[in-house]
Protein backbone atom coordinates (compact mmCIF):
# COMPACT_ATOMS: atom_id res chain seq x y z
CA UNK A 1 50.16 -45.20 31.38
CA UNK A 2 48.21 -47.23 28.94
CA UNK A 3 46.65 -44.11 27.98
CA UNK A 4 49.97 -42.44 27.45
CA UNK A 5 51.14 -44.93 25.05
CA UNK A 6 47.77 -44.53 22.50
CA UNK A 7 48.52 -40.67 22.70
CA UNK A 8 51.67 -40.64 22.05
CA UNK A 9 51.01 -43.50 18.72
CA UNK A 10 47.96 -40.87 17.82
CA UNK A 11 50.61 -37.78 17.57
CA UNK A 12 52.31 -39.73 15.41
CA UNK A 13 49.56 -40.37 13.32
CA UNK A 14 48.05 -36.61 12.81
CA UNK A 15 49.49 -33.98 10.55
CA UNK A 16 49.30 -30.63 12.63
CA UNK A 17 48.89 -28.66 8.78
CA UNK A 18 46.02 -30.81 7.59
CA UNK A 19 43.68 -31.22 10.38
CA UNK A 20 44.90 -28.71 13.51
CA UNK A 21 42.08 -29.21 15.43
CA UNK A 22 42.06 -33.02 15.89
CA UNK A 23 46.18 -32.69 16.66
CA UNK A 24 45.63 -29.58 19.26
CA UNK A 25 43.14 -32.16 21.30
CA UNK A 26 45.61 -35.06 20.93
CA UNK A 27 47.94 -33.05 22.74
CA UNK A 28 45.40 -31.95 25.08
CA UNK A 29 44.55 -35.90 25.58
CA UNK A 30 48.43 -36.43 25.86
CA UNK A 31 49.07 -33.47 28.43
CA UNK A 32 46.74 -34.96 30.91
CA UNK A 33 48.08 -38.18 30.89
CA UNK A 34 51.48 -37.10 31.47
CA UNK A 35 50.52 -34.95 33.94
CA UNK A 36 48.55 -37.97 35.43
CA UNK A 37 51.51 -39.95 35.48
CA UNK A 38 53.76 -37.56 37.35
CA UNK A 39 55.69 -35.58 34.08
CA UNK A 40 53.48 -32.79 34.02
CA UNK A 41 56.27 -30.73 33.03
CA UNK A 42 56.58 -32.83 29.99
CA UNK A 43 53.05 -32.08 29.93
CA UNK A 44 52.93 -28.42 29.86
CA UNK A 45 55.97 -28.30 27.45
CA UNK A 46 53.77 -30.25 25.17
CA UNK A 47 50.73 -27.17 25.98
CA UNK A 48 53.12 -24.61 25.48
CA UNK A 49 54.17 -25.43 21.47
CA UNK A 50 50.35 -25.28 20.62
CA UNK A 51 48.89 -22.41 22.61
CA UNK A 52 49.65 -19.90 20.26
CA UNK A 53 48.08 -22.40 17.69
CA UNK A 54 45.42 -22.34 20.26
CA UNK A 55 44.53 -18.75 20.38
CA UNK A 56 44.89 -18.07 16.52
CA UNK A 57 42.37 -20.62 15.99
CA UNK A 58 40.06 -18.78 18.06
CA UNK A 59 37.27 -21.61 18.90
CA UNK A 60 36.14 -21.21 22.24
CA UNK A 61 35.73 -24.59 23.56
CA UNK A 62 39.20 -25.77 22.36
CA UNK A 63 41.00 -22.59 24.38
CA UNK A 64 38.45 -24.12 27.48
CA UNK A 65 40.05 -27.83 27.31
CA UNK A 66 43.43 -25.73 26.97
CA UNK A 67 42.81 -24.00 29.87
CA UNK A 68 41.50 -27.12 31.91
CA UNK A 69 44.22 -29.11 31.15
CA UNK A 70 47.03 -27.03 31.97
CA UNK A 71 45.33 -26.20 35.24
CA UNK A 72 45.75 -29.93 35.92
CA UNK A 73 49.31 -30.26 35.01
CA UNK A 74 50.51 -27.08 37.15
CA UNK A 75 48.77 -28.15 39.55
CA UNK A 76 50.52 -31.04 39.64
CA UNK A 77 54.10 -29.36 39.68
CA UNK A 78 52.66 -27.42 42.76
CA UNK A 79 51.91 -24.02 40.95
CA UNK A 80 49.14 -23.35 42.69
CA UNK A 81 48.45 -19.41 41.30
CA UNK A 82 49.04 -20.19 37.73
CA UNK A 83 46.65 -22.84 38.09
CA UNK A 84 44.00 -21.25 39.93
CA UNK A 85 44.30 -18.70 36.75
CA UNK A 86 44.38 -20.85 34.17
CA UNK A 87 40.94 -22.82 36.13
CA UNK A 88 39.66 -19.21 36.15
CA UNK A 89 39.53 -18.56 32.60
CA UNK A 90 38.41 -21.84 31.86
CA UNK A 91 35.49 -21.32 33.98
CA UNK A 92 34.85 -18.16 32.33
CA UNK A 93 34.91 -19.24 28.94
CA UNK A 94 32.59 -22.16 29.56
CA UNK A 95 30.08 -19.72 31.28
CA UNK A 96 30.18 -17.51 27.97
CA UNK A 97 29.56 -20.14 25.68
CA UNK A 98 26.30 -21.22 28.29
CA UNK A 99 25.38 -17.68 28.33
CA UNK A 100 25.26 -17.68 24.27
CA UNK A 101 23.58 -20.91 23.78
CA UNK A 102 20.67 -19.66 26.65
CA UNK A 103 21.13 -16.36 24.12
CA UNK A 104 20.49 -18.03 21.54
CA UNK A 105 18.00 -20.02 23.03
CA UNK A 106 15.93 -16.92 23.63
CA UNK A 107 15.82 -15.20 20.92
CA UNK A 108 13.93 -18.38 19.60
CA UNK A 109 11.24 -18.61 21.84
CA UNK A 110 10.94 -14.95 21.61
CA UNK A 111 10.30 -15.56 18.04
CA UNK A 112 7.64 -18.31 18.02
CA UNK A 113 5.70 -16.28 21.20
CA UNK A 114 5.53 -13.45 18.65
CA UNK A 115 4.67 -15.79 15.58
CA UNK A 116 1.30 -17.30 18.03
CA UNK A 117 0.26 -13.83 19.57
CA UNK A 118 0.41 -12.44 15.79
CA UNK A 119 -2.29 -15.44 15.05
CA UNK A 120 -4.10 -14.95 18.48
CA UNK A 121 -4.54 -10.92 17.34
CA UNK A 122 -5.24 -11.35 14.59
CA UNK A 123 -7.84 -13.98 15.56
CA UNK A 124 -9.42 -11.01 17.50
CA UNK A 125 -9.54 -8.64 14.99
CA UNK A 126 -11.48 -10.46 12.43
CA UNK A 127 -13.81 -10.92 15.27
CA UNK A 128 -14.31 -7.58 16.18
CA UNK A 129 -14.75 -6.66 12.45
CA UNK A 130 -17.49 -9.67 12.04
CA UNK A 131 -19.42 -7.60 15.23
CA UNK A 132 -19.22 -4.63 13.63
CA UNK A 133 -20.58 -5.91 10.51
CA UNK A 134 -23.16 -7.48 12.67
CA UNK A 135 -24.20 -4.32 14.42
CA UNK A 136 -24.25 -2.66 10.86
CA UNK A 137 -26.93 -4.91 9.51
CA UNK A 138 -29.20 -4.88 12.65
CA UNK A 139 -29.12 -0.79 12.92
CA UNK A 140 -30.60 -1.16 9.08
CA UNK A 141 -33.33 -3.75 9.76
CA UNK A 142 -34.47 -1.83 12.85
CA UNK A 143 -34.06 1.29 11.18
CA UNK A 144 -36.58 -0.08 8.17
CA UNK A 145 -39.03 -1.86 10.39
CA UNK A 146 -39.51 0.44 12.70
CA UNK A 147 -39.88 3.73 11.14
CA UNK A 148 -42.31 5.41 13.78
CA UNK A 149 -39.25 5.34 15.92
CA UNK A 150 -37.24 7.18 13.10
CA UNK A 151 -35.76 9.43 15.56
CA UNK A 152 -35.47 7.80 18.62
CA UNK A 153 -33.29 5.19 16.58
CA UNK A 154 -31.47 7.79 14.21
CA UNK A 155 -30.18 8.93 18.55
CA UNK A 156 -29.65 5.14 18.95
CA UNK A 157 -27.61 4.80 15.89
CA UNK A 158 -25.84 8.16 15.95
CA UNK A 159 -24.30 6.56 19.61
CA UNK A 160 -23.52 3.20 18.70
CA UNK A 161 -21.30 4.31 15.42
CA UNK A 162 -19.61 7.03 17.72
CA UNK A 163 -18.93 3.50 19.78
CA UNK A 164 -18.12 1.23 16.98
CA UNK A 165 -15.53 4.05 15.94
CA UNK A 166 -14.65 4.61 19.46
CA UNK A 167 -13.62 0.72 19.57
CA UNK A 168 -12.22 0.59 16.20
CA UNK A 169 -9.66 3.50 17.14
CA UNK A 170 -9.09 1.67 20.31
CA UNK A 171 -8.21 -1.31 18.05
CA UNK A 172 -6.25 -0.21 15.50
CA UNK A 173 -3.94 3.32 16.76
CA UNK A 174 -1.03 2.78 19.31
CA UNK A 175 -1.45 5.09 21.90
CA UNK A 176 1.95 6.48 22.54
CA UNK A 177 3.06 7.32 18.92
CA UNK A 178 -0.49 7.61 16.96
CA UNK A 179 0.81 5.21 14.44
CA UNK A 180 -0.83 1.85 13.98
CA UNK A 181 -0.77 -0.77 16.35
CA UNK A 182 0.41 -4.22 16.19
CA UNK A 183 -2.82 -6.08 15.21
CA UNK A 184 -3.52 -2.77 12.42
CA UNK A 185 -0.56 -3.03 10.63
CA UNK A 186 -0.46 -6.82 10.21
CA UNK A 187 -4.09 -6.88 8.96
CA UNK A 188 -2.79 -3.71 6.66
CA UNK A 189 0.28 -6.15 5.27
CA UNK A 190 -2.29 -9.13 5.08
CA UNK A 191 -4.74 -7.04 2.43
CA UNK A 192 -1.93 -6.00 0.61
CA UNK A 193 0.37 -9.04 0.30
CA UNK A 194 -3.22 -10.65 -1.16
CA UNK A 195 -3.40 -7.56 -3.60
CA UNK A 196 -0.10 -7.51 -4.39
CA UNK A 197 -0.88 -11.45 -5.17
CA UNK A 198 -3.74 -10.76 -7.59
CA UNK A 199 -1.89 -7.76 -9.31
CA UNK A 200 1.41 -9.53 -9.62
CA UNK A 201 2.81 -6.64 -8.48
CA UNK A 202 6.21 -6.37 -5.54
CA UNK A 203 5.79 -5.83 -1.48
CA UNK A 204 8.44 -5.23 0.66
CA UNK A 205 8.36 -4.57 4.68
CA UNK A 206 10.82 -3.17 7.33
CA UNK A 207 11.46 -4.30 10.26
CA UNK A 208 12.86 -1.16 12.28
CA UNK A 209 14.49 -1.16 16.14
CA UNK A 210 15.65 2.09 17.98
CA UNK A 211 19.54 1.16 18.82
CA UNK A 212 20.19 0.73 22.69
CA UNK A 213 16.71 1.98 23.78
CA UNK A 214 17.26 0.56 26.95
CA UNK A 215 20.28 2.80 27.39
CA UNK A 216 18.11 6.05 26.44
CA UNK A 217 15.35 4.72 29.46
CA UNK A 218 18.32 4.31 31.93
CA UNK A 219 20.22 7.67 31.19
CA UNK A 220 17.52 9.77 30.74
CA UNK A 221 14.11 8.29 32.40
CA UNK A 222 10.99 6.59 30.57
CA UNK A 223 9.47 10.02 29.88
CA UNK A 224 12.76 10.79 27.71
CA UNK A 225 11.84 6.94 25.99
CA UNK A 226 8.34 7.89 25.32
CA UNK A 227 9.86 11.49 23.34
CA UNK A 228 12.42 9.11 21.54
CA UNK A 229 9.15 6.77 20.34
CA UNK A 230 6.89 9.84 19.10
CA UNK A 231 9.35 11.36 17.19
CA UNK A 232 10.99 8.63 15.80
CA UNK A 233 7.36 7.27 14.31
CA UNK A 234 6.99 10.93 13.19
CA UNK A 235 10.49 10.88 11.20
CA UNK A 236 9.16 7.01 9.88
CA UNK A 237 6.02 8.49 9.15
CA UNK A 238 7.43 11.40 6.95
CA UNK A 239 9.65 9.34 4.75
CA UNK A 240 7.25 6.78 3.74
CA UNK A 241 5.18 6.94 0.22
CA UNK A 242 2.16 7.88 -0.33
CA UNK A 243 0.68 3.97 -0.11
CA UNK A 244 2.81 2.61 2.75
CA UNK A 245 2.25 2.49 6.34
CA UNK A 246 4.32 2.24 9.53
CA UNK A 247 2.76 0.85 12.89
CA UNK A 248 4.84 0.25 15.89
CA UNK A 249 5.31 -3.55 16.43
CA UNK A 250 6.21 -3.47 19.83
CA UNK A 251 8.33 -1.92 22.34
CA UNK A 252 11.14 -0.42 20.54
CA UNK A 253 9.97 -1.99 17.22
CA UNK A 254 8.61 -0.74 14.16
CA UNK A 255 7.29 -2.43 11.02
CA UNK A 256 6.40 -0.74 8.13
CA UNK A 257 4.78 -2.29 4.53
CA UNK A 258 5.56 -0.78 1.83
CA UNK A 259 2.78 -2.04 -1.20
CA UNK A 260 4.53 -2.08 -4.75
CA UNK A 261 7.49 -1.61 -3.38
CA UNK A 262 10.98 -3.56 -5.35
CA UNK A 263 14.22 -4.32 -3.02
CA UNK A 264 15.87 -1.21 -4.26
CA UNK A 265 12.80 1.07 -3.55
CA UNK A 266 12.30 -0.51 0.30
CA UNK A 267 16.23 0.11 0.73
CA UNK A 268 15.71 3.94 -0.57
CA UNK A 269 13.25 4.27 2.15
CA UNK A 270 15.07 2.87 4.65
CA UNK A 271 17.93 4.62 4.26
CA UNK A 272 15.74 8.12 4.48
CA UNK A 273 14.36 6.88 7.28
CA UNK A 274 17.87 6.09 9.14
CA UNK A 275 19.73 9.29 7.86
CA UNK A 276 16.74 11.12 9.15
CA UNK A 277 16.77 9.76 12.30
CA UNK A 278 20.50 9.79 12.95
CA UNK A 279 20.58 13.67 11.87
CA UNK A 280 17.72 15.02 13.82
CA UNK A 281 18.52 13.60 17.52
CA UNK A 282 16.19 14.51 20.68
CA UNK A 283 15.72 18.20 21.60
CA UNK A 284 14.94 18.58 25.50
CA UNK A 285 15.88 21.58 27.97
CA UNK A 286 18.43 19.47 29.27
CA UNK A 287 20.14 18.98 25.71
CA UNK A 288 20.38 16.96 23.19
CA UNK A 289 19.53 13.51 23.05
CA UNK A 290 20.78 11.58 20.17
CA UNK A 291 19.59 8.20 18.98
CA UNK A 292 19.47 5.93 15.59
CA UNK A 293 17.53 2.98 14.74
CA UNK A 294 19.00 -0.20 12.54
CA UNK A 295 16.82 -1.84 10.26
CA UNK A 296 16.03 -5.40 8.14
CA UNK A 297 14.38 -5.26 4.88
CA UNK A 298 12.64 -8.07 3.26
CA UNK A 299 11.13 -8.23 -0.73
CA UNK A 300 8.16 -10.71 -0.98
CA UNK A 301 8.45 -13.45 -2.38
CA UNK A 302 6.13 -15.90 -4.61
CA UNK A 303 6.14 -18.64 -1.40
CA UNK A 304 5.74 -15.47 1.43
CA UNK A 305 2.76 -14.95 3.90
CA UNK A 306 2.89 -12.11 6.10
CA UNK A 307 4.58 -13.86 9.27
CA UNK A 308 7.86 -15.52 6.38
CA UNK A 309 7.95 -12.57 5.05
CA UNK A 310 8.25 -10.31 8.21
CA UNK A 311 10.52 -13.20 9.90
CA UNK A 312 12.94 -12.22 7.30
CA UNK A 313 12.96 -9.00 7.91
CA UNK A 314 13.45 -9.76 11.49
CA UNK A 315 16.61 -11.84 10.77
CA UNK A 316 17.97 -9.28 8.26
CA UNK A 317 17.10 -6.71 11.48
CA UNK A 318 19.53 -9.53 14.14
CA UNK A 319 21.99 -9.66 11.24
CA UNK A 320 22.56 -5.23 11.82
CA UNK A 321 22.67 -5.63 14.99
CA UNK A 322 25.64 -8.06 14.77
CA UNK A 323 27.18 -5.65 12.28
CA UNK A 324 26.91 -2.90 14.49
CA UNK A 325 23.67 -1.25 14.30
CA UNK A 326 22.46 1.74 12.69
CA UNK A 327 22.84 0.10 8.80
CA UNK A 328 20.13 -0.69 6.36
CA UNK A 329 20.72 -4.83 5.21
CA UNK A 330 18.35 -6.89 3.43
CA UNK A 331 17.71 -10.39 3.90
CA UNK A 332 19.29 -11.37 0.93
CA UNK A 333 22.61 -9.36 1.30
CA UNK A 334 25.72 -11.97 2.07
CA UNK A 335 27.29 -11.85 5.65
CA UNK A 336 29.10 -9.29 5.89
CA UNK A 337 28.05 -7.05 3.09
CA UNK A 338 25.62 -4.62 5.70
CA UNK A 339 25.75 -1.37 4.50
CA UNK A 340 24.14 2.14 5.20
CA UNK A 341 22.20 2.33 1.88
């Protein structure tokens, strides 16, 4: 009852125009305590001149406390469905909002395990490169010193390049698509961010996802997937410049790096590369598969190494997908503004 009385005095106290939100919770607060004190019919009168308020304002966890508290007060009149329903979608609303914030959650940690394998491969290749310089400069001092065994080392030699090559291609090329691989096309937008650097000159990269790939692997079988990934890298492939390159980044993922490119030439590219894609679907003897890919562009900038600049293509990338996928947007375009060009 003491409660009662300090809701009702803070009703009294809030304008319902200039600040909704703390008003709609005052009656929440003031709906439960009637209800508490036996006029729960009081109570959901109160409930019932602010739910459409409610559901206009469309916040989530105000339409939960809605929901909880009129679940109280009918059940305290003895209504025992509508409260049961009301519970219901109360429940369900505050296991959305848990499954976003675990969402959200995610997508995080998905981004920082990316950020520390990039390092980790990286890492890797620059020590696979420092062997193969290694092995370079002992084939030429045992190649000078020992020049009875010209030809027994010329064999020796002739092997161990066909290996180094062997290892390098292992390395470098993605087996599925024959594009680049991860660890290739990073050290690829590494030498040319530092060139673009020296020459004062632009680099942009795209970050570029096959829409609902999942949905192609459960309608149509992984050996359907693996066709979608070749011949989307080969439509990537064939709208790039002559100076940029494409590698697959992962999964579904592409990245390509586009040296001296502006903002306006990496959209251009983009956009061949989506309007290719979306007008040339999957050709199988069971029909037609179609498919299109959504993709984040990012312009470097003065402050940029490799894993800024490709996290902002990344975001740009989550921003499409919000917007619908299948869209070109840049990093820099305002919310809302995603586009197909």
């Amino acid at each position: 009852r003491d409660a009662l009385a300090h809701a009702a005095r803070s009703l009294e106290h809030i304008d319902p125009q200039a600040n909704p939100g703390q008003y709609a919770y005052s009656v929440f607060a003031h709906a439960e305590a009637l209800a508490a004190v036996g006029r729960a019919a009081e109570a959901l009168e109160g409930l019932d001149r602010i739910e459409r308020s409610v559901g206009a304002r469309g916040q989530v966890p105000m339409k939960a406390v809605y929901l909880h508290v009129r679940a109280q007060a009918l059940h305290a009149l003895g209504h025992w469905g509508e409260a049961y329903e009301a519970l219901r979608q109360a429940q369900e609303l505050d296991h959305d909002q848990q499954r976003q914030r675990l969402s959200d959650q995610a997508a995080r940690l998905r981004m920082e395990f990316n950020r520390v394998r990039d390092a980790e491969e990286l890492q890797t290749l620059r020590q696979l490169n420092e062997q193969g310089q290694r092995l370079r400069a002992l084939q030429a001092t045992v190649l000078v010193l020992c020049v009875v065994l010209l030809v027994a080392l010329g064999l020796l030699a002739r092997r161990k390049l066909r290996q180094a090559h062997r290892w390098r291609d292992l390395a470098s090329i993605d087996e599925l698509t024959g594009l680049s691989n991860r660890r290739a096309v990073l050290a690829f937008a590494e030498r040319e961010l530092a060139q673009a650097r020296r020459e004062r000159r632009g680099l942009a990269v795209l970050m570029i996802d096959v829409d609902h790939f999942k949905r192609v692997n459960d309608s149509h079988g992984h050996a359907c997937g693996d066709e979608v990934l070749r011949q989307t890298a080969q439509r990537l492939a064939g709208a790039l410049r002559e100076r940029d390159q494409v590698g697959r980044f992962g999964g579904e993922e592409f990245l390509a790096v586009l040296p001296g490119a502006q903002l306006a030439d990496a959209r251009q590219v983009a956009e061949r590369m989506r309007s290719g894609i979306e007008g040339a679907p999957l050709v199988r003897p069971q029909g037609q598969v179609p498919y299109t890919v959504s993709i984040g562009v990012a312009e470097a900038g003065a402050a940029d190494d490799v894993q800024a600049l490709i996290a902002r293509a990344d975001a740009a990338l989550y921003r499409v997908k919000s917007a619908g996928r299948n869209i070109v947007l840049a990093d820099v375009d305002e919310p809302g503004s995603a586009r197909a060009a």
